[in-house]
C-alpha atoms as a PDB file:
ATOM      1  CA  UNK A   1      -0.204 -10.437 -18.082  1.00  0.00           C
ATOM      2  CA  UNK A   2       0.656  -8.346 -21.403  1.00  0.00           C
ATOM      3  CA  UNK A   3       4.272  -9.202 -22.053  1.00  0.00           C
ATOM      4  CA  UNK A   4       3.932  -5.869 -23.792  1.00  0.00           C
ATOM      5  CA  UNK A   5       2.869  -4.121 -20.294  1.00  0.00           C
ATOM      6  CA  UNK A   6       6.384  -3.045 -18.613  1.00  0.00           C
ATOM      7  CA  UNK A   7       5.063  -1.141 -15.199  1.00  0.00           C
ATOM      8  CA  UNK A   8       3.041  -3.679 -14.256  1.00  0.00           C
ATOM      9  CA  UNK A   9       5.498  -6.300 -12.605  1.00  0.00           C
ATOM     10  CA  UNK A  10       5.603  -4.726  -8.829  1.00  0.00           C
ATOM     11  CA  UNK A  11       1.718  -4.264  -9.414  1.00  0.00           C
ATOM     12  CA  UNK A  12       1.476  -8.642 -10.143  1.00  0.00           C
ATOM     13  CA  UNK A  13       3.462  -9.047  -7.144  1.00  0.00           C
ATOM     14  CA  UNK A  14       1.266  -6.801  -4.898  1.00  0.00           C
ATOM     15  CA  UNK A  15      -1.852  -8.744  -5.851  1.00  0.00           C
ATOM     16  CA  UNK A  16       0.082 -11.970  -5.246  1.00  0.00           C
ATOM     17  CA  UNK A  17       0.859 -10.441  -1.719  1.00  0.00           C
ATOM     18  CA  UNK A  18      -3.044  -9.905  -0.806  1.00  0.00           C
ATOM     19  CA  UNK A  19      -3.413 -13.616  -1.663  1.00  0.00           C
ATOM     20  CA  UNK A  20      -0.718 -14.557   0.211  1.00  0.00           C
ATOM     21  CA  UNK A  21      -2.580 -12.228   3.328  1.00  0.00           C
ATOM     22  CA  UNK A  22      -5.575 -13.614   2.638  1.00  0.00           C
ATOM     23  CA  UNK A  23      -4.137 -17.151   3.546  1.00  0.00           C
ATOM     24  CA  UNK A  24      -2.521 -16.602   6.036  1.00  0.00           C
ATOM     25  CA  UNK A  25      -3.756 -17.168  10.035  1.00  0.00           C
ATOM     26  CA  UNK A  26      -3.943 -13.933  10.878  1.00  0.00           C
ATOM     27  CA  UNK A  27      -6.848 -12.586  12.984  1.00  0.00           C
ATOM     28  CA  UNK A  28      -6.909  -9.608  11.095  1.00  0.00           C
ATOM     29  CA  UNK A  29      -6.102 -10.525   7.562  1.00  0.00           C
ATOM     30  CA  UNK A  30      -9.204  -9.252   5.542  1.00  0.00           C
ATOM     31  CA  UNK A  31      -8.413  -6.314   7.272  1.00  0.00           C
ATOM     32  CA  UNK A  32      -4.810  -5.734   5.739  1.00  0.00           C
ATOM     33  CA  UNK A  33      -5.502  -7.416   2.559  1.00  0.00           C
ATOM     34  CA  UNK A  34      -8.408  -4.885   1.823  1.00  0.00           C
ATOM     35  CA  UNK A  35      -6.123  -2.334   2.851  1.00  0.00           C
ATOM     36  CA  UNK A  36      -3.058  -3.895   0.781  1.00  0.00           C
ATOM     37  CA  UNK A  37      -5.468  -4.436  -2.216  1.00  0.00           C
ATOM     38  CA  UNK A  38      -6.538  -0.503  -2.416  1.00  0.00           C
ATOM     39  CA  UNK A  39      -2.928   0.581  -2.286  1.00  0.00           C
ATOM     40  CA  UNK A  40      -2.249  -1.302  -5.573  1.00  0.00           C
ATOM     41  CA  UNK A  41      -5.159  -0.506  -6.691  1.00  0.00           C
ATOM     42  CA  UNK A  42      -4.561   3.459  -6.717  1.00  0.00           C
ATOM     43  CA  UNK A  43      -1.266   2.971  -7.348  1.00  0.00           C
ATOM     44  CA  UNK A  44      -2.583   1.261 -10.885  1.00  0.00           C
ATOM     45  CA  UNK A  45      -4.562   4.204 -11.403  1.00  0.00           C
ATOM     46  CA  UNK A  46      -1.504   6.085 -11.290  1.00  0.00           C
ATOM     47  CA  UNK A  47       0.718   4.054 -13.388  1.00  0.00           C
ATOM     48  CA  UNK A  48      -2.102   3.581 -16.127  1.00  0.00           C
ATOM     49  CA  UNK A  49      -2.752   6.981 -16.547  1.00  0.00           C
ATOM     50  CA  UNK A  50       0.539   8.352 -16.511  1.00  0.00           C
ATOM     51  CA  UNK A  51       2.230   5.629 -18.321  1.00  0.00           C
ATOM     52  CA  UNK A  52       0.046   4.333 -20.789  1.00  0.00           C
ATOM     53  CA  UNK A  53      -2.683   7.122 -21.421  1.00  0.00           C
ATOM     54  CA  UNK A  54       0.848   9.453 -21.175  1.00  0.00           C
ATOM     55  CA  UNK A  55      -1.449  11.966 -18.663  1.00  0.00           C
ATOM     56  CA  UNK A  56       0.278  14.320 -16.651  1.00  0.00           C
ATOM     57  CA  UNK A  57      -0.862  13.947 -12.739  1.00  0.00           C
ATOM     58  CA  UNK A  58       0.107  17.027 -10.662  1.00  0.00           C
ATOM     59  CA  UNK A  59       1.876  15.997  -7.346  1.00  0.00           C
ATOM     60  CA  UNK A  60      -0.212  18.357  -5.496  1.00  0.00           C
ATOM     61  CA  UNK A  61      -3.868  18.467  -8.218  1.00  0.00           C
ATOM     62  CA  UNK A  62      -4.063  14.560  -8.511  1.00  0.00           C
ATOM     63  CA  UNK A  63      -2.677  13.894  -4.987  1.00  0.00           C
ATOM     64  CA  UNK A  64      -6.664  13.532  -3.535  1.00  0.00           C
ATOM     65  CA  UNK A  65      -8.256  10.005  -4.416  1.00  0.00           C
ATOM     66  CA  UNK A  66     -11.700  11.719  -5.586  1.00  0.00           C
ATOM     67  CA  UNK A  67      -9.256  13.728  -7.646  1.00  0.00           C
ATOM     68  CA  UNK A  68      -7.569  10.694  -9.314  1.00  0.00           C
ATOM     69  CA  UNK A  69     -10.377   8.850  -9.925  1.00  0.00           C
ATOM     70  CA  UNK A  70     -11.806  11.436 -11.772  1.00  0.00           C
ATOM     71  CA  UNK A  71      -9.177  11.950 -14.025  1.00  0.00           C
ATOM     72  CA  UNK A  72      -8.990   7.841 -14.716  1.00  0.00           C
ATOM     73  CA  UNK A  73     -13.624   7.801 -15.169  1.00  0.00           C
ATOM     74  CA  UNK A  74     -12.437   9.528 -18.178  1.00  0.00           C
ATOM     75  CA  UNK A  75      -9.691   7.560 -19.833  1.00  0.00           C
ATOM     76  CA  UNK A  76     -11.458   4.143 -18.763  1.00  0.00           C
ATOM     77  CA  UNK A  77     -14.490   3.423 -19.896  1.00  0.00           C
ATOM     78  CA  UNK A  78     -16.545   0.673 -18.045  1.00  0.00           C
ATOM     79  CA  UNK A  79     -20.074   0.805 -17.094  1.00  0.00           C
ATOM     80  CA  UNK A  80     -20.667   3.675 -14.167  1.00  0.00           C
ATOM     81  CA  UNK A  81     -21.705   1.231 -11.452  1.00  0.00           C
ATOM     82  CA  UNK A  82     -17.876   0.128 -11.658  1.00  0.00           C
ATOM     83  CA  UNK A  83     -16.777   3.597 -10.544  1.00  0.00           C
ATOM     84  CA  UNK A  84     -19.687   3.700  -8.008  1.00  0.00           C
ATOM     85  CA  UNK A  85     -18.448   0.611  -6.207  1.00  0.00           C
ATOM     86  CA  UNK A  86     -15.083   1.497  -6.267  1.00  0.00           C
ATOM     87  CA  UNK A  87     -16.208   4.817  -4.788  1.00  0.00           C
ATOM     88  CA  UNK A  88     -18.133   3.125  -2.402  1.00  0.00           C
ATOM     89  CA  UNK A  89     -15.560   0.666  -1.500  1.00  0.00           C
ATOM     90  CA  UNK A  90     -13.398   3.823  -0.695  1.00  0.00           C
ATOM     91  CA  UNK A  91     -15.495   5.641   1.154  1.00  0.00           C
ATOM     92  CA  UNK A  92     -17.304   3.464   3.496  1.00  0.00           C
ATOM     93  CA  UNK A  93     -15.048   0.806   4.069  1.00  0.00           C
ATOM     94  CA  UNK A  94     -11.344   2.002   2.953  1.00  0.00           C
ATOM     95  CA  UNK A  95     -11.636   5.341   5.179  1.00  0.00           C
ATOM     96  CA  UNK A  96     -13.174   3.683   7.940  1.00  0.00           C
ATOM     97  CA  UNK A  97     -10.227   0.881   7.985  1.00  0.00           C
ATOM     98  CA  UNK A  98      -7.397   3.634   8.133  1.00  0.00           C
ATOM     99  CA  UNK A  99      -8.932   6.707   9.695  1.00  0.00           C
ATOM    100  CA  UNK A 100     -11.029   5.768  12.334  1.00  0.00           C
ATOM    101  CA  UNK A 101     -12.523   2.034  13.061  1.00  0.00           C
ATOM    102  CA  UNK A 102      -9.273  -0.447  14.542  1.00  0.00           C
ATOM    103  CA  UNK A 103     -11.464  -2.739  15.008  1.00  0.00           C
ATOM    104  CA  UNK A 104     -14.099  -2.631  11.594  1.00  0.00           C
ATOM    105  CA  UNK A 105     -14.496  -6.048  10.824  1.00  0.00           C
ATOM    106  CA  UNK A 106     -14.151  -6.849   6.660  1.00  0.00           C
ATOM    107  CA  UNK A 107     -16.131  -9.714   6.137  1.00  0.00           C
ATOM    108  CA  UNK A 108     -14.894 -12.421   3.018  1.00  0.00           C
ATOM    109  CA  UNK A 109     -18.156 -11.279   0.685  1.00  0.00           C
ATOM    110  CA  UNK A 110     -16.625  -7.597   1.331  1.00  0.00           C
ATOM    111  CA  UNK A 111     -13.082  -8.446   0.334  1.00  0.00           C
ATOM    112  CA  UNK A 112     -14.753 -10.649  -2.344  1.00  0.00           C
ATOM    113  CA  UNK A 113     -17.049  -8.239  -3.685  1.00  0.00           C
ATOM    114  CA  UNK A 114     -13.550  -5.222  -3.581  1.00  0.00           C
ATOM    115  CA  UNK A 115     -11.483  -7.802  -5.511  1.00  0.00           C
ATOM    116  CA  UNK A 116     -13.559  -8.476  -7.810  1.00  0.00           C
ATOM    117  CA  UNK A 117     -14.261  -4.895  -9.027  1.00  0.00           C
ATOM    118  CA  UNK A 118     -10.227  -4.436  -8.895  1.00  0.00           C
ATOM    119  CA  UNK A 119      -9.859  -7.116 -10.982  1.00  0.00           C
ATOM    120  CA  UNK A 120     -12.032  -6.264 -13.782  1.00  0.00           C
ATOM    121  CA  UNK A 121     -10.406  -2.717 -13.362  1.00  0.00           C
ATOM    122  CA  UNK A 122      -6.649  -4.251 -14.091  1.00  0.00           C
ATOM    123  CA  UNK A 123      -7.586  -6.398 -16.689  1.00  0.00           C
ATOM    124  CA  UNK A 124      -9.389  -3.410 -18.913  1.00  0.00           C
ATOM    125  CA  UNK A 125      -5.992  -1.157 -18.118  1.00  0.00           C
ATOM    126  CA  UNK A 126      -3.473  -4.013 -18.332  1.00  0.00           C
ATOM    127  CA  UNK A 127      -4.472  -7.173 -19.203  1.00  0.00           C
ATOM    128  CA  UNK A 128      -3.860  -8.777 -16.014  1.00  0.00           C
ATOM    129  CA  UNK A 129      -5.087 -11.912 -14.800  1.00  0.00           C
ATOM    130  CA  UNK A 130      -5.833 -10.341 -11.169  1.00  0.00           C
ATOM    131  CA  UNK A 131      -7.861 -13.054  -9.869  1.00  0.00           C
ATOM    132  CA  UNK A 132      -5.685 -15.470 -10.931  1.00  0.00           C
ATOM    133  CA  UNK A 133      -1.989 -13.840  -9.345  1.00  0.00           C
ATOM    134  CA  UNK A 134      -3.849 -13.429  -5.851  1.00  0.00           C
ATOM    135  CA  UNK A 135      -5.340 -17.276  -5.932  1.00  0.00           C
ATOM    136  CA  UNK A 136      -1.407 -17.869  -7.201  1.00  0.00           C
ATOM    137  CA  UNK A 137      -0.325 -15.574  -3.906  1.00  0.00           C
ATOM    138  CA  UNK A 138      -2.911 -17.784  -2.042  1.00  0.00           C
ATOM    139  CA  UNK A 139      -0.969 -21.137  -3.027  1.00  0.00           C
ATOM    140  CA  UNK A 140       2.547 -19.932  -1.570  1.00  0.00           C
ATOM    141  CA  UNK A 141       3.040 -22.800   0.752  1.00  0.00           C
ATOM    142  CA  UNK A 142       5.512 -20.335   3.544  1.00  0.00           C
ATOM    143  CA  UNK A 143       2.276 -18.132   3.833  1.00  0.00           C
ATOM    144  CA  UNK A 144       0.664 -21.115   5.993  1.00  0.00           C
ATOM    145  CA  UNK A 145       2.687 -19.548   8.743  1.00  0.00           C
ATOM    146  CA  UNK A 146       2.855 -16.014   7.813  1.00  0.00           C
ATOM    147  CA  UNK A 147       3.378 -13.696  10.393  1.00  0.00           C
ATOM    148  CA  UNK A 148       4.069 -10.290   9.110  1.00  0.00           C
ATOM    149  CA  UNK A 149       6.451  -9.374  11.993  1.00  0.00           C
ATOM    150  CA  UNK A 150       7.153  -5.714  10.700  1.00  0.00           C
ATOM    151  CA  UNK A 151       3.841  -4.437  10.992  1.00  0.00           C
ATOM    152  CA  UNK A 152       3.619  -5.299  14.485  1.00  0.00           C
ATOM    153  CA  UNK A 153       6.400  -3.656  15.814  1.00  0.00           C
ATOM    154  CA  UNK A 154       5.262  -0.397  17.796  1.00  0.00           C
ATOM    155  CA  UNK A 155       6.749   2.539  16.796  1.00  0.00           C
ATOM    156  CA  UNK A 156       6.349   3.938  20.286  1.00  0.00           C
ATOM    157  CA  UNK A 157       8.724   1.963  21.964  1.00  0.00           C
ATOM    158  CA  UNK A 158      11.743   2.879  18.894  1.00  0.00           C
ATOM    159  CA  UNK A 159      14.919   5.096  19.902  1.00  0.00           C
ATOM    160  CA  UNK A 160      13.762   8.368  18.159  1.00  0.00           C
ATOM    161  CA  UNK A 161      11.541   9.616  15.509  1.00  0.00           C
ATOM    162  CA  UNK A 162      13.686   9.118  12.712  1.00  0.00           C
ATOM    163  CA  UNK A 163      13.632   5.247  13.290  1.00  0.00           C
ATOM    164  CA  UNK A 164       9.639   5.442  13.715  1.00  0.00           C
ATOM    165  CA  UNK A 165      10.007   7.356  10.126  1.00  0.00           C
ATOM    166  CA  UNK A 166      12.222   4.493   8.456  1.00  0.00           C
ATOM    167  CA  UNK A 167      10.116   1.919  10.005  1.00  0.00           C
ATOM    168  CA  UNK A 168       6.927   3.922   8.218  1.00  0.00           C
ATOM    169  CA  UNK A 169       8.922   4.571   4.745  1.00  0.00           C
ATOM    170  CA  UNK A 170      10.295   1.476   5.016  1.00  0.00           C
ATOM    171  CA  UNK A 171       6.931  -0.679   5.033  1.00  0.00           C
ATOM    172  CA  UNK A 172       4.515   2.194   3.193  1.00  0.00           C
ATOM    173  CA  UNK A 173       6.976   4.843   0.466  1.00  0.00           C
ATOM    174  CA  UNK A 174       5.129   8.109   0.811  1.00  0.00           C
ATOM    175  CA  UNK A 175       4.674  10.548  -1.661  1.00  0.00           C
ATOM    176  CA  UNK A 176       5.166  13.564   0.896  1.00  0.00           C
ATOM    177  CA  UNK A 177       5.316  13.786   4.626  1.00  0.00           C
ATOM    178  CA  UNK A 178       1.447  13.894   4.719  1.00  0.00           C
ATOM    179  CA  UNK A 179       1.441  10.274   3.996  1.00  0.00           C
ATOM    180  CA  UNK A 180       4.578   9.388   6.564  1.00  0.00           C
ATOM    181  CA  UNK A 181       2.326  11.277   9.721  1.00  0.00           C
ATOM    182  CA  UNK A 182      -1.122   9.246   8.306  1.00  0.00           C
ATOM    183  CA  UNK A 183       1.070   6.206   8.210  1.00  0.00           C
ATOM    184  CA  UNK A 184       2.311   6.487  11.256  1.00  0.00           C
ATOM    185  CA  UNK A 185      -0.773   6.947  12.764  1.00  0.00           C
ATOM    186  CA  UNK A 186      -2.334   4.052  11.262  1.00  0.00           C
ATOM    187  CA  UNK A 187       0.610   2.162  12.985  1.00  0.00           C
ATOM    188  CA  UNK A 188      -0.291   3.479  16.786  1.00  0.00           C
ATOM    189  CA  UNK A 189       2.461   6.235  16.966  1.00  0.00           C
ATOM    190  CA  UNK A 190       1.394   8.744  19.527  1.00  0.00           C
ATOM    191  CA  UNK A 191       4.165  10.947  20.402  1.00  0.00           C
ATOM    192  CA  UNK A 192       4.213  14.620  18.469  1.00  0.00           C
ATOM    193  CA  UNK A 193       4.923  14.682  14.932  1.00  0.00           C
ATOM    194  CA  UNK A 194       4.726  17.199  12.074  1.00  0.00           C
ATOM    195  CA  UNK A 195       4.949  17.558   8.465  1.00  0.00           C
ATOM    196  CA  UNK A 196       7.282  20.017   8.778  1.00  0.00           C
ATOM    197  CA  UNK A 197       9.374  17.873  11.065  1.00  0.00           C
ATOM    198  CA  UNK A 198       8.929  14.511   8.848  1.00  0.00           C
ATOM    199  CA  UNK A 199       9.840  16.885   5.397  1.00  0.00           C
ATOM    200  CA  UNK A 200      13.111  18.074   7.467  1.00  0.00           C
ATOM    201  CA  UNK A 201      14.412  14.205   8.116  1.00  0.00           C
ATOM    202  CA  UNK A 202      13.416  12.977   4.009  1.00  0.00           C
ATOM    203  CA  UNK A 203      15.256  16.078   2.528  1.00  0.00           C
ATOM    204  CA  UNK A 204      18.560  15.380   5.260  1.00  0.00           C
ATOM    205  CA  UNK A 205      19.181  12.607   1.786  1.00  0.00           C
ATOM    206  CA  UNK A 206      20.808  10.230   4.656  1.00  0.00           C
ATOM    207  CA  UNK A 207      17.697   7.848   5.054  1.00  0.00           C
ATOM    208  CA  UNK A 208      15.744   8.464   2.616  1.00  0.00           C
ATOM    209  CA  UNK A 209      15.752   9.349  -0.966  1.00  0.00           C
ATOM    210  CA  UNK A 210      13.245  10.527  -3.878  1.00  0.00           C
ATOM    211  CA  UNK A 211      12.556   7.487  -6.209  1.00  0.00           C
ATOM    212  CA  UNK A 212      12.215   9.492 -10.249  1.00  0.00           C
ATOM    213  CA  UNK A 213      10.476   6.985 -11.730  1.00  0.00           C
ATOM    214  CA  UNK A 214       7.147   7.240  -9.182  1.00  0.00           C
ATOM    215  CA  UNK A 215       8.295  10.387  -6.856  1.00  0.00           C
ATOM    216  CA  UNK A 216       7.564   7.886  -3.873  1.00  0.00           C
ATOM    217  CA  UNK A 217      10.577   8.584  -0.657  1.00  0.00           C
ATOM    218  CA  UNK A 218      11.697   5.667  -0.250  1.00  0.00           C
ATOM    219  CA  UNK A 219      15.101   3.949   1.928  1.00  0.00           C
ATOM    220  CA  UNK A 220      18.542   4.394   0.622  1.00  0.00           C
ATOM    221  CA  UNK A 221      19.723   0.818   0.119  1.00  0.00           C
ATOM    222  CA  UNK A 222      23.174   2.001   1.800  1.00  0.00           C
ATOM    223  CA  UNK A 223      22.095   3.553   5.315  1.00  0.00           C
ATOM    224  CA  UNK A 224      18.416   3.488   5.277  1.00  0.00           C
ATOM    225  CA  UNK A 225      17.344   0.179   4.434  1.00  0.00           C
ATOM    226  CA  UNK A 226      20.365  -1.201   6.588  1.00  0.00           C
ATOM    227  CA  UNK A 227      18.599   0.684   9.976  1.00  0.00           C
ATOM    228  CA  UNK A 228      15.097  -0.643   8.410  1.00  0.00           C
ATOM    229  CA  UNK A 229      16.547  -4.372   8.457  1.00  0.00           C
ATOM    230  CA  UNK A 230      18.268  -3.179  12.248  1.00  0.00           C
ATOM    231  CA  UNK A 231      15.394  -2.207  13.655  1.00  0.00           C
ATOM    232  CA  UNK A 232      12.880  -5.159  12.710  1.00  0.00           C
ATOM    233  CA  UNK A 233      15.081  -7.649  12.956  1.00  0.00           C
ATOM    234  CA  UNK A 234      14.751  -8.237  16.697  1.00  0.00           C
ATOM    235  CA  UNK A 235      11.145  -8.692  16.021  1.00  0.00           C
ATOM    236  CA  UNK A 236      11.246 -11.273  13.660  1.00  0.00           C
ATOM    237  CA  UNK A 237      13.987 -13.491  15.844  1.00  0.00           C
ATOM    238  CA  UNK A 238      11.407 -12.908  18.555  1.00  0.00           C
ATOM    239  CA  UNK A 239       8.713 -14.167  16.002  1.00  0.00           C
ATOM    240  CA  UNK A 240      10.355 -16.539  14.691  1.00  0.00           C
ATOM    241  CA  UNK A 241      11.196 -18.121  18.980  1.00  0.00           C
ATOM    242  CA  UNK A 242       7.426 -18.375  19.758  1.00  0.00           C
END
């Protein structure tokens, strides 16, 4: 990595976290790596364009992925079948994964075939070795026995809403309540939720909090992330037992 590259740190240890997935004995782990993988991916976008092409991105213009990668076609220039995976990648398998298909199967050449695009991607905006920090992700000895408690948990069967909404903001920060209701759904959460109900519980300031430097709600380390830590511990004792 650039030494000269200062937003990039949370972005190495995301990619180290999809090798760390991908190692791990979990049925479903292409699955939530590919998933994992296109968060940090977008997220890249993001930083890149704001931070070192100094681009302004709209909350509510650049919000839409389409919309994004638009903006960064422009700024980065690699060959056009780059951008047409990457759209493809989105579209057909990305969607799929978090909108409809629980049970879409993401075969190794898939994940593969993703990572590889991503990588070439983060080394022409940062310099970064990504192949490299997810095979170092992949060598983390503890992940022979991951078990990613906290995305197991069902929100369903928590107190009230506002826990189900720290559990979501405490795995995935949201840029706006949109996100929180997707997230949430993504998790299993059936009972009746709305943006206007999830905006009404971030702006209450107790839970949750506005981070400046990417406008992502996150936890407050003093109540929030305490009732985060409350709520999954149970899970991971009873993880932890089997």
């Amino acid at each position: 990595m650039k030494k000269d590259s200062p937003y990039t740190s949370g972005i190495a240890d995301g990619l180290k976290c999809v090798g760390m997935i991908r190692a791990s004995n979990l049925a479903t782990k292409n699955r939530i790596a590919f998933l994992t993988l296109d968060s940090i991916f977008e997220i890249a976008l993001r930083i890149y364009l704001k931070h070192v092409k100094n681009i302004r991105l709209d909350p509510n213009t650049h919000r839409p992925r389409h919309t994004l990668v638009a903006v960064a076609q422009k700024n980065i220039i690699v060959d056009d079948s780059v951008w047409k995976h990457v759209n493809y990648c989105y579209e057909e398998i990305r969607c799929p994964l978090y909108h409809e298909a629980s049970d879409m199967t993401v075969t190794d050449a898939m994940l593969d075939s993703f990572s590889e695009t991503v990588a070439f991607l983060m080394n022409t905006m940062f310099g970064i070795a990504a192949t490299d920090l997810i095979e170092e992700g992949r060598r983390i000895q503890i992940v022979s026995d991951i078990r990613l408690p906290v995305t197991l948990i069902n929100p369903n069967s928590l107190p009230n809403k506002v826990d189900a909404i720290i559990l979501s903001v405490g795995q995935k920060p949201a840029q706006d309540s949109r996100v929180v209701v997707e997230h949430l759904k993504s998790l299993g959460f059936t009972k009746k939720v709305t943006t206007k109900n999830i905006s009404a519980y971030l702006a209450q300031g107790k839970y949750f909090y506005k981070d400046p430097t990417d406008e992502l709600w996150k936890l407050t380390s003093a109540v929030g992330r305490v009732r985060f830590e409350e709520l999954t511990k149970p899970q991971q004792m009873k993880g932890e037992e089997k």
